[in-house]
Protein backbone atom coordinates (compact mmCIF):
# COMPACT_ATOMS: atom_id res chain seq x y z
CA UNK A 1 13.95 -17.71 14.17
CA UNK A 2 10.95 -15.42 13.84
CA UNK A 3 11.82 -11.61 14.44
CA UNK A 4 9.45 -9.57 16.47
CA UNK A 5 7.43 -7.14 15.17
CA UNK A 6 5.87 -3.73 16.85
CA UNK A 7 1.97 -3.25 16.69
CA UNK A 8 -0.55 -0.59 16.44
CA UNK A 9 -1.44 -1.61 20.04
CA UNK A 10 2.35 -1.69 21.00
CA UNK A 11 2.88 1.46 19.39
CA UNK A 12 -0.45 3.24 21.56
CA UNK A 13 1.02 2.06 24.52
CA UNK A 14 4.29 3.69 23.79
CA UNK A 15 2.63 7.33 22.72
CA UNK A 16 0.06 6.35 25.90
CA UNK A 17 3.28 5.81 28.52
CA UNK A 18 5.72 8.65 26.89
CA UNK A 19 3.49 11.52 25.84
CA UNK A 20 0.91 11.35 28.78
CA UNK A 21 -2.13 10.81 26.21
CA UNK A 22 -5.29 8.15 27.11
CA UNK A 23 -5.08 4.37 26.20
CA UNK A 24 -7.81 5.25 23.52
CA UNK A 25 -6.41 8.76 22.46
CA UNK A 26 -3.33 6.79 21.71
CA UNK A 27 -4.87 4.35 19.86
CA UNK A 28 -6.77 6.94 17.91
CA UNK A 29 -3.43 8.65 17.38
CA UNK A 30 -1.95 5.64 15.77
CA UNK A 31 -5.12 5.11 13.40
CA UNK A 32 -5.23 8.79 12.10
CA UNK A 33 -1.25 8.71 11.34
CA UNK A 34 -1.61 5.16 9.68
CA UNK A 35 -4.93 6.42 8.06
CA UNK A 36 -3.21 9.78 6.32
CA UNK A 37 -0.16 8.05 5.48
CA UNK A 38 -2.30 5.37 3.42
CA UNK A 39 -4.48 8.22 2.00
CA UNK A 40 -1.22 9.92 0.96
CA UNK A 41 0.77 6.91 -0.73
CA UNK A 42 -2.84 6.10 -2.45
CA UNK A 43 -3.26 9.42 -3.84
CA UNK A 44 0.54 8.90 -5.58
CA UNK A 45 2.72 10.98 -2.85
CA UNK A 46 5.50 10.22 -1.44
CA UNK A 47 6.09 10.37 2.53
CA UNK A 48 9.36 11.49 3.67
CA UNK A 49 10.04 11.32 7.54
CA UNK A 50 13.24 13.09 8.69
CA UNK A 51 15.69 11.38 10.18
CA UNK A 52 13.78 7.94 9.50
CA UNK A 53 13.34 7.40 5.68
CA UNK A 54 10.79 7.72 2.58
CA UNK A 55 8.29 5.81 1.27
CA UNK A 56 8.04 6.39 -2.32
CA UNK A 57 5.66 4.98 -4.83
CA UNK A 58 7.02 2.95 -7.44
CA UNK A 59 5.87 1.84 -10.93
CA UNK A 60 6.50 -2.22 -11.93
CA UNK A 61 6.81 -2.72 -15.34
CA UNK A 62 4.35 -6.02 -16.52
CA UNK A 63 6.88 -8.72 -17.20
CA UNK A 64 7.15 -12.46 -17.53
CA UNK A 65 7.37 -14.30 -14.41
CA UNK A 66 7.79 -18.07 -13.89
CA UNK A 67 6.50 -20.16 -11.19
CA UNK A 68 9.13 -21.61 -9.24
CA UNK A 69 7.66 -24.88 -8.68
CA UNK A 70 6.15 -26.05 -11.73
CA UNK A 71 9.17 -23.44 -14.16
CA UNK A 72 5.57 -22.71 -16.17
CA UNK A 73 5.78 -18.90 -17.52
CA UNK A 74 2.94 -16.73 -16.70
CA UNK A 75 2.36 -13.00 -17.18
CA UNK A 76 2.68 -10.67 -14.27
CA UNK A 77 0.48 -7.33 -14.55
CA UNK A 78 2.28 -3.92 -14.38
CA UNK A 79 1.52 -2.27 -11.02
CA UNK A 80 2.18 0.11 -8.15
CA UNK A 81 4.32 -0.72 -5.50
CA UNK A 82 6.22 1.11 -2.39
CA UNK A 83 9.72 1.25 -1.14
CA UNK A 84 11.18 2.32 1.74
CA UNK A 85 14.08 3.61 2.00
CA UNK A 86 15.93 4.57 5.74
CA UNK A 87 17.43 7.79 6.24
CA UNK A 88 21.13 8.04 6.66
CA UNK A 89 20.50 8.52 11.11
CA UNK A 90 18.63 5.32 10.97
CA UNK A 91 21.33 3.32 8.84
CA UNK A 92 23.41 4.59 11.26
CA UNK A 93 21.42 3.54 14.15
CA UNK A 94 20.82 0.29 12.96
CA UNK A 95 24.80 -0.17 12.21
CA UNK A 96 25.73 0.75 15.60
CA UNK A 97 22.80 -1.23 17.24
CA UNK A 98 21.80 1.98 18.75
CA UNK A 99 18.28 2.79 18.98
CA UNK A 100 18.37 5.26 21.53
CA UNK A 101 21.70 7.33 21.17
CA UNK A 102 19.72 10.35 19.73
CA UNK A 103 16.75 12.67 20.57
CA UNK A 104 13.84 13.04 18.75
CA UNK A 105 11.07 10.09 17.86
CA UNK A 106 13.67 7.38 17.74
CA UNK A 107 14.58 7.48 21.09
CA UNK A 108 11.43 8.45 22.93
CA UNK A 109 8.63 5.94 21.90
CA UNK A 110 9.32 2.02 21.87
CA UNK A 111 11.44 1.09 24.62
C-alpha cells in the first residue's frame, strides 16, 4: 500500500485556511521556507526545528558497493548527504498516533 504524502500545494492550503493568508501568499510562503532551508543545508548548516527534529548534513565515506542484481563490485564516490532526525515531541506524537494533542505548528496546519 502506497502512503500518502503532503505537498507544497497541500501545505499552502493549510497556512491559506489556518493563518488567514492569500492562496498565492501561501504558496509564496511555502517556496521562501523550502527555498532558505535548501540554501541553508547547501551552504553546510544544519536546521534544527523545535519540537519537530534536525536536519543535519552528513559526510559518506567512498566505499565499495555491489550491484545487487548482477553481485559486480563498483566504486561508490564519497559524498554529502542529510538526515533527519525527529525531536523527542514528535516521537512521541507519532507513538501515541497523536498529531494534534499539542499546541504549536503540529497541531494547527494539516488537518
Amino acid at each position: 500500500m502506497r502512503e500518502k504524502s503532503v505537498t507544497r500545494s497541500e501545505l499552502a492550503d493549510a497556512i491559506q485556511r489556518n493563518v488567514g493568508l492569500t492562496r498565492l501568499e501561501s504558496a509564496e510562503f511555502v517556496e521562501k521556507i523550502i527555498n532558505h532551508m535548501t540554501t541553508t543545508l547547501a551552504s553546510g548548516e544544519n536546521i534544527l526545528i523545535t519540537g519537530f527534529g534536525s536536519f543535519q548534513i552528513v559526510e559518506r565515506n567512498a566505499r565499495t558497493g555491489r550491484n545487487p542484481r548482477t553481485k559486480v563490485e563498483t566504486h561508490v564516490a564519497a559524498r554529502r548527504s542529510i538526515k533527519f532526525k525527529p525531536s523527542q515531541v514528535l516521537r512521541d506524537d507519532m507513538a501515541r498516533g497523536n498529531s494534534n494533542g499539542r499546541k504549536g505548528l503540529g497541531s494547527v496546519f494539516i488537518d
